[in-house]
PDB file of N, CA and C in Angstrom:
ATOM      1  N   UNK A   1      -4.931 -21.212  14.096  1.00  0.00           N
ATOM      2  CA  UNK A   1      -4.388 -20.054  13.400  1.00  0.00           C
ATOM      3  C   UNK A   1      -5.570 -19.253  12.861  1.00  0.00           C
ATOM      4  N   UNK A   2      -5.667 -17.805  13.014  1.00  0.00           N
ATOM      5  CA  UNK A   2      -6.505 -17.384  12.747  1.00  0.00           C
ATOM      6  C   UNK A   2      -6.388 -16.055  12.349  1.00  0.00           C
ATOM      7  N   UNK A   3      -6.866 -14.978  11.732  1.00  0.00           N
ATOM      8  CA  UNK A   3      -6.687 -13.299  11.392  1.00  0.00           C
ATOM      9  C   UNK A   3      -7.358 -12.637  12.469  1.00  0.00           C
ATOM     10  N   UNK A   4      -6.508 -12.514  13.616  1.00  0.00           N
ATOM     11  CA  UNK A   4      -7.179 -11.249  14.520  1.00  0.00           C
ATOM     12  C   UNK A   4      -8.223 -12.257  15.031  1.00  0.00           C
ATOM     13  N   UNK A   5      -7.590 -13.460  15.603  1.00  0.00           N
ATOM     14  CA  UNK A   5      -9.207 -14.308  16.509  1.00  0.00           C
ATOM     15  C   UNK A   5      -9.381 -14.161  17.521  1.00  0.00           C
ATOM     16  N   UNK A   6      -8.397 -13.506  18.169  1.00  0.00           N
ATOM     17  CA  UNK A   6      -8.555 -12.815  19.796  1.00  0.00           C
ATOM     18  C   UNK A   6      -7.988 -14.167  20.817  1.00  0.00           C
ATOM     19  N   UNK A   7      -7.959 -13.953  21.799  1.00  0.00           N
ATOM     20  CA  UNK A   7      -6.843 -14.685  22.665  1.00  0.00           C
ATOM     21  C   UNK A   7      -6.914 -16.650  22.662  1.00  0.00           C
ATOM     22  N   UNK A   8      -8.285 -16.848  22.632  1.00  0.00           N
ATOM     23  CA  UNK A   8      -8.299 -18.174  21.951  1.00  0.00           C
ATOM     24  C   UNK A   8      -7.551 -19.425  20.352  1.00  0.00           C
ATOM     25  N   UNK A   9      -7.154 -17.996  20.288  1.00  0.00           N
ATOM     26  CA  UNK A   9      -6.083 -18.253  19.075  1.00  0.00           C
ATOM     27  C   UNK A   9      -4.602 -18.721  19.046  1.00  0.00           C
ATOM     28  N   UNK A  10      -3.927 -19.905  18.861  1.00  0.00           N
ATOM     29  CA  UNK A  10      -2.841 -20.899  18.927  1.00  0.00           C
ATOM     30  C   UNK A  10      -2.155 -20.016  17.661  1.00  0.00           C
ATOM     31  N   UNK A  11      -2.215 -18.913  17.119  1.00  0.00           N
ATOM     32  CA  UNK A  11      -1.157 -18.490  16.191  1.00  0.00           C
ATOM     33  C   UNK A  11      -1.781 -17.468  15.008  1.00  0.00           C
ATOM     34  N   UNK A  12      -1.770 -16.422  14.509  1.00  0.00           N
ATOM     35  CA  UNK A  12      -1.695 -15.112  13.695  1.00  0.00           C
ATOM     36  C   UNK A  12      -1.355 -15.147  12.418  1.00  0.00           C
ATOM     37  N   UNK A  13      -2.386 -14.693  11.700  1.00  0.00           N
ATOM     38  CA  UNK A  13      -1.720 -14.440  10.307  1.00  0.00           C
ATOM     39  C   UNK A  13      -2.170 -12.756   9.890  1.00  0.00           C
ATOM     40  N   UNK A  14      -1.435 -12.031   9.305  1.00  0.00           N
ATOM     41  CA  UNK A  14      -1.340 -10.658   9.778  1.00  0.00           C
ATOM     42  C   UNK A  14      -1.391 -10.069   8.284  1.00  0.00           C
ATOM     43  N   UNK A  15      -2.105 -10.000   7.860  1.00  0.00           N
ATOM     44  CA  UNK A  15      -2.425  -9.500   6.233  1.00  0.00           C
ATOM     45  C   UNK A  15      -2.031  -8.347   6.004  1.00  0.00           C
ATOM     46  N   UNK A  16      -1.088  -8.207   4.618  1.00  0.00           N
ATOM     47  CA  UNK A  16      -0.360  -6.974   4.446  1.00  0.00           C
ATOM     48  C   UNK A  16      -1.002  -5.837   4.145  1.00  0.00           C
ATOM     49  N   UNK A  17      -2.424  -6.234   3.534  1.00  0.00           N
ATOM     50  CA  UNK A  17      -3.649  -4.974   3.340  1.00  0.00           C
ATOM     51  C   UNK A  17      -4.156  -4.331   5.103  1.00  0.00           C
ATOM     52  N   UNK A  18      -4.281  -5.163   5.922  1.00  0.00           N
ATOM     53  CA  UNK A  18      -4.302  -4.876   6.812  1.00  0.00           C
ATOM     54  C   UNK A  18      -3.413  -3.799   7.360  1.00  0.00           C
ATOM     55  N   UNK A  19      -1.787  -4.332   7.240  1.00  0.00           N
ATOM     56  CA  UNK A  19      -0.710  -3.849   8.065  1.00  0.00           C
ATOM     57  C   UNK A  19      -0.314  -2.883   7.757  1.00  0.00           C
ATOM     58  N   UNK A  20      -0.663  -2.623   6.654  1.00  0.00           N
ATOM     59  CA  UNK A  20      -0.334  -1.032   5.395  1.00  0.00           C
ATOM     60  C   UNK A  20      -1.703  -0.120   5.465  1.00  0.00           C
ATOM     61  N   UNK A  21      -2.472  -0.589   5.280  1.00  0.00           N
ATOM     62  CA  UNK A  21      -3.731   0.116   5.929  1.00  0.00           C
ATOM     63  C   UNK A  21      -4.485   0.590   4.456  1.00  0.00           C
ATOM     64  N   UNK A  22      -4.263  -0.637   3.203  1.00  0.00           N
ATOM     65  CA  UNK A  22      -4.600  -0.063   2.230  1.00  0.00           C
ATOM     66  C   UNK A  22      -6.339  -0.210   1.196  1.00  0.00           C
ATOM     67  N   UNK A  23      -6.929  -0.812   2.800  1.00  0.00           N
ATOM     68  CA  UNK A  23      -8.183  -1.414   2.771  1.00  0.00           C
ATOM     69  C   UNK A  23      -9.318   0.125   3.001  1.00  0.00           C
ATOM     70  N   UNK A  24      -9.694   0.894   1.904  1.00  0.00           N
ATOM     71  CA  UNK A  24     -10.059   2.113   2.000  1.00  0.00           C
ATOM     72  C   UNK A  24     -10.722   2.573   3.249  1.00  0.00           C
ATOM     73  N   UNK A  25     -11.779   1.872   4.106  1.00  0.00           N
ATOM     74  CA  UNK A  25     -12.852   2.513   4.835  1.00  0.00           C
ATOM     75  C   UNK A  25     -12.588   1.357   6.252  1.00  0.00           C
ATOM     76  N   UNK A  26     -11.485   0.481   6.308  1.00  0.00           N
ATOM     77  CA  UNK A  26     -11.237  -0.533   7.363  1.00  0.00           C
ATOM     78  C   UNK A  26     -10.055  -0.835   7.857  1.00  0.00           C
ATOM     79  N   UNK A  27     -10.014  -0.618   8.986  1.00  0.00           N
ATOM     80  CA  UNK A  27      -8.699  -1.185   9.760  1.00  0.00           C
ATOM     81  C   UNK A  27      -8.674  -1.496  10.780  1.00  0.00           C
ATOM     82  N   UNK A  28      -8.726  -2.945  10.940  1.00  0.00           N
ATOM     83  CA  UNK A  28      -9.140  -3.757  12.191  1.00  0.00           C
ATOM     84  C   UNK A  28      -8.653  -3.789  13.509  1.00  0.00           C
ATOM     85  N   UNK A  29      -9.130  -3.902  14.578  1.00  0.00           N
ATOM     86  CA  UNK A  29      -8.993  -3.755  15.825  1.00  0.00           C
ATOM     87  C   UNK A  29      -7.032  -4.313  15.829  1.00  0.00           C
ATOM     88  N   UNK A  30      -6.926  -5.487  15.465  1.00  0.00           N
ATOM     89  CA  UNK A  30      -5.086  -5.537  15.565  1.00  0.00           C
ATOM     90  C   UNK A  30      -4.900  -5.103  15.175  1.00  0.00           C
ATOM     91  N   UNK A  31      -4.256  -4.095  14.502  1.00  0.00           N
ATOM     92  CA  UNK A  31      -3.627  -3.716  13.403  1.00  0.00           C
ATOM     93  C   UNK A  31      -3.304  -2.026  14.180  1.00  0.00           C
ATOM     94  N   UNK A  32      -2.008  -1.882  14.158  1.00  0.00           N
ATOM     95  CA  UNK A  32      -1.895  -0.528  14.423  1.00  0.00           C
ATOM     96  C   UNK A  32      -1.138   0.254  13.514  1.00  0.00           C
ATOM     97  N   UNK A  33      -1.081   0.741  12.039  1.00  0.00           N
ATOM     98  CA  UNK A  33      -0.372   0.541  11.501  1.00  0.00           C
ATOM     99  C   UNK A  33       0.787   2.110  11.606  1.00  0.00           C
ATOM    100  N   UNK A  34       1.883   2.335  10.901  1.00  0.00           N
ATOM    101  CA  UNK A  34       2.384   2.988  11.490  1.00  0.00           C
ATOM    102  C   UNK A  34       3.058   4.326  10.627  1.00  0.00           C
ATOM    103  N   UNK A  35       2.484   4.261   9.324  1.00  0.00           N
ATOM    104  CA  UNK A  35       2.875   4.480   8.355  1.00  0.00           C
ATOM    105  C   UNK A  35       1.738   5.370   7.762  1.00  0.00           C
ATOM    106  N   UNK A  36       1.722   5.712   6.908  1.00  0.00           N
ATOM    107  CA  UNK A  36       0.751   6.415   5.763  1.00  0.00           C
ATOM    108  C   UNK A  36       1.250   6.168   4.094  1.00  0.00           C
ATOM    109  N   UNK A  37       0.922   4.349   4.260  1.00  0.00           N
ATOM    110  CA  UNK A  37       1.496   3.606   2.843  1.00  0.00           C
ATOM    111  C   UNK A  37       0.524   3.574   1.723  1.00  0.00           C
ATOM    112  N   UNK A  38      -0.779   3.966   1.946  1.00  0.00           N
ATOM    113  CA  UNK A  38      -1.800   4.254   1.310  1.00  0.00           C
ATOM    114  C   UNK A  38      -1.556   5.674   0.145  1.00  0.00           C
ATOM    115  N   UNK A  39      -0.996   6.253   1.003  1.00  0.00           N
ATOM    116  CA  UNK A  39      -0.436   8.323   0.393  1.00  0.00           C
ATOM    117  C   UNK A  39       0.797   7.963  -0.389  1.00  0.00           C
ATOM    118  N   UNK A  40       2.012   7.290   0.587  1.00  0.00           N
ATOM    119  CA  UNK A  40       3.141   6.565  -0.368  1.00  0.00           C
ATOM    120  C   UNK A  40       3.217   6.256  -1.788  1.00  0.00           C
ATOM    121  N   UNK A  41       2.007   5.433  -0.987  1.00  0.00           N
ATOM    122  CA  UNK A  41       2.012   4.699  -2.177  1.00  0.00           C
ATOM    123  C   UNK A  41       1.511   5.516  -3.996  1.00  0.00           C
ATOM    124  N   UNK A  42       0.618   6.074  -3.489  1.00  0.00           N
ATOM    125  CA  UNK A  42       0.249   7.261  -4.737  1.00  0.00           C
ATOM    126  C   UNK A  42       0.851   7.915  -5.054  1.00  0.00           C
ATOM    127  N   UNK A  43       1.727   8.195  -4.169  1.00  0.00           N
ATOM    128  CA  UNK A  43       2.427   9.788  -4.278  1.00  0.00           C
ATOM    129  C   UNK A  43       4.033   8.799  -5.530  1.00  0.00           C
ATOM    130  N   UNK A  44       4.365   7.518  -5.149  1.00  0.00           N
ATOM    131  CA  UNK A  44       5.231   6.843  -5.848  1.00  0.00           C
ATOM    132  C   UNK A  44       4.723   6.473  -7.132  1.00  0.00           C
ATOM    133  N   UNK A  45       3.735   5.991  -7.194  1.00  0.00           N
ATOM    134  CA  UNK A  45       2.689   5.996  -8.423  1.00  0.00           C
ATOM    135  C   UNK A  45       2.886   6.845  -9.461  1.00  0.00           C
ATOM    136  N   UNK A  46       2.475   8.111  -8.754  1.00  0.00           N
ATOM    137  CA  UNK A  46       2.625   9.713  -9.254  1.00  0.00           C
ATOM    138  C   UNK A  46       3.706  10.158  -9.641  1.00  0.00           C
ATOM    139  N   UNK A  47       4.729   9.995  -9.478  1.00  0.00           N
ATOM    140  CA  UNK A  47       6.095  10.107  -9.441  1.00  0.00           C
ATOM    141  C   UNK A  47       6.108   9.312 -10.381  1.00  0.00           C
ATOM    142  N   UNK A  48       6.220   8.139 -10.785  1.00  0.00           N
ATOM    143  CA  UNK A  48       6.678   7.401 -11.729  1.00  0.00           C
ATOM    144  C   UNK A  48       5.500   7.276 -12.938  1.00  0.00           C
ATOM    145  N   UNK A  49       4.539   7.442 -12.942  1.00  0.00           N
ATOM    146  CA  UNK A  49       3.739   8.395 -14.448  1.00  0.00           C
ATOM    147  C   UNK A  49       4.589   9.443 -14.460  1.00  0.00           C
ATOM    148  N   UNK A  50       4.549  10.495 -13.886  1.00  0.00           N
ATOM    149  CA  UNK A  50       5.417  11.741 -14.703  1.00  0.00           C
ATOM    150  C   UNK A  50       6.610  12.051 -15.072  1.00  0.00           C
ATOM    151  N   UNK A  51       7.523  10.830 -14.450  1.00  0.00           N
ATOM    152  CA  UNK A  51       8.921  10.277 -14.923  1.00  0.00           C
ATOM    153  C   UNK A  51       8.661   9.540 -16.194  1.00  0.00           C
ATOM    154  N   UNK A  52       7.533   8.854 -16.620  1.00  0.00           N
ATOM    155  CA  UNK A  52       7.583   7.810 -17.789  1.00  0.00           C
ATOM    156  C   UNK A  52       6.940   8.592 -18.747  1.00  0.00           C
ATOM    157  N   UNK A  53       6.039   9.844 -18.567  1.00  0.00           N
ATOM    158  CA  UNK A  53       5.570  10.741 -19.689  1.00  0.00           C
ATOM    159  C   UNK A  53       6.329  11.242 -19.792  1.00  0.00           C
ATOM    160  N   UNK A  54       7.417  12.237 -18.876  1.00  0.00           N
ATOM    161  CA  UNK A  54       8.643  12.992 -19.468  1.00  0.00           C
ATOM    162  C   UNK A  54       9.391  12.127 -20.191  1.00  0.00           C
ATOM    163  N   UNK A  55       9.947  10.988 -20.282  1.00  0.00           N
ATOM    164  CA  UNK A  55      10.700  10.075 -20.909  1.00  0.00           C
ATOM    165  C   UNK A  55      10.123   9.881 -22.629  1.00  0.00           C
ATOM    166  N   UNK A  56       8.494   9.529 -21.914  1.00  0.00           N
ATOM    167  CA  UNK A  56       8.083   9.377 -23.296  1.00  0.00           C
ATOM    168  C   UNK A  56       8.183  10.531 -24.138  1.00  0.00           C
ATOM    169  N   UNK A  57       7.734  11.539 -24.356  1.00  0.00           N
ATOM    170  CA  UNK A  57       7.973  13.066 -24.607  1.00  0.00           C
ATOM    171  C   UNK A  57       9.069  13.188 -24.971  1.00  0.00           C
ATOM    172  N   UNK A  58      10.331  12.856 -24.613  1.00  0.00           N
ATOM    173  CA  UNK A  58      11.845  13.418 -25.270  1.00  0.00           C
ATOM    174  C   UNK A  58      12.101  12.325 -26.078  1.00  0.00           C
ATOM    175  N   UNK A  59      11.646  10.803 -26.265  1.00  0.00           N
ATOM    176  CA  UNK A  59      11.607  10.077 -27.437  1.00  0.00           C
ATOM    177  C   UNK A  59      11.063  10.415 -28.416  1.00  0.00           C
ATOM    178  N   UNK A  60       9.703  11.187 -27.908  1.00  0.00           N
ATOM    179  CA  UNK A  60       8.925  11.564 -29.305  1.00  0.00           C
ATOM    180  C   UNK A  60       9.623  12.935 -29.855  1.00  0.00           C
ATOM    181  N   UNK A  61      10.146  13.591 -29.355  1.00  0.00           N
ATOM    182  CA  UNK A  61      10.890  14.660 -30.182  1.00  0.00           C
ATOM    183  C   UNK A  61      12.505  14.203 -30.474  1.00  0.00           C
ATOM    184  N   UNK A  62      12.868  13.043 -30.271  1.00  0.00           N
ATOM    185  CA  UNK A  62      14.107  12.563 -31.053  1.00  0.00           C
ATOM    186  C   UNK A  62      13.536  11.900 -32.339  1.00  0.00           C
ATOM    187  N   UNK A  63      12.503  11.500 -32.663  1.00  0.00           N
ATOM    188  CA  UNK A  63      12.332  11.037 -33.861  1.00  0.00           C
ATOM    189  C   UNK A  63      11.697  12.287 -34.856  1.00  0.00           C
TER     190      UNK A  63
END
């Protein structure tokens, strides 16, 4: 069992940093990934800071 050992290999283990592609400057010869979970992923990030500052913000003007 091996990560990407090439055909001499009896079985795969397929790392989710790999498969998402969230390894900044690397993405290894297996790996084709298919997505843009790296951008997703920020852009959900982003989204949910400015959902939790607006939230926070209308607590602070109820008190």
């Amino acid at each position: 069992i091996g990560i990407g050992s090439g055909a001499d290999c009896d079985g795969q283990i397929l790392v989710t940093t790999d498969l998402w592609a969230t390894s900044p400057d690397y993405i290894p010869r297996h790996v084709q990934p298919n997505m843009q979970v790296p951008i997703e992923m920020r852009q959900a990030v982003g989204d949910w800071m400015k959902s939790f500052k607006t939230a926070e913000a209308q607590e602070l003007k109820r008190d």
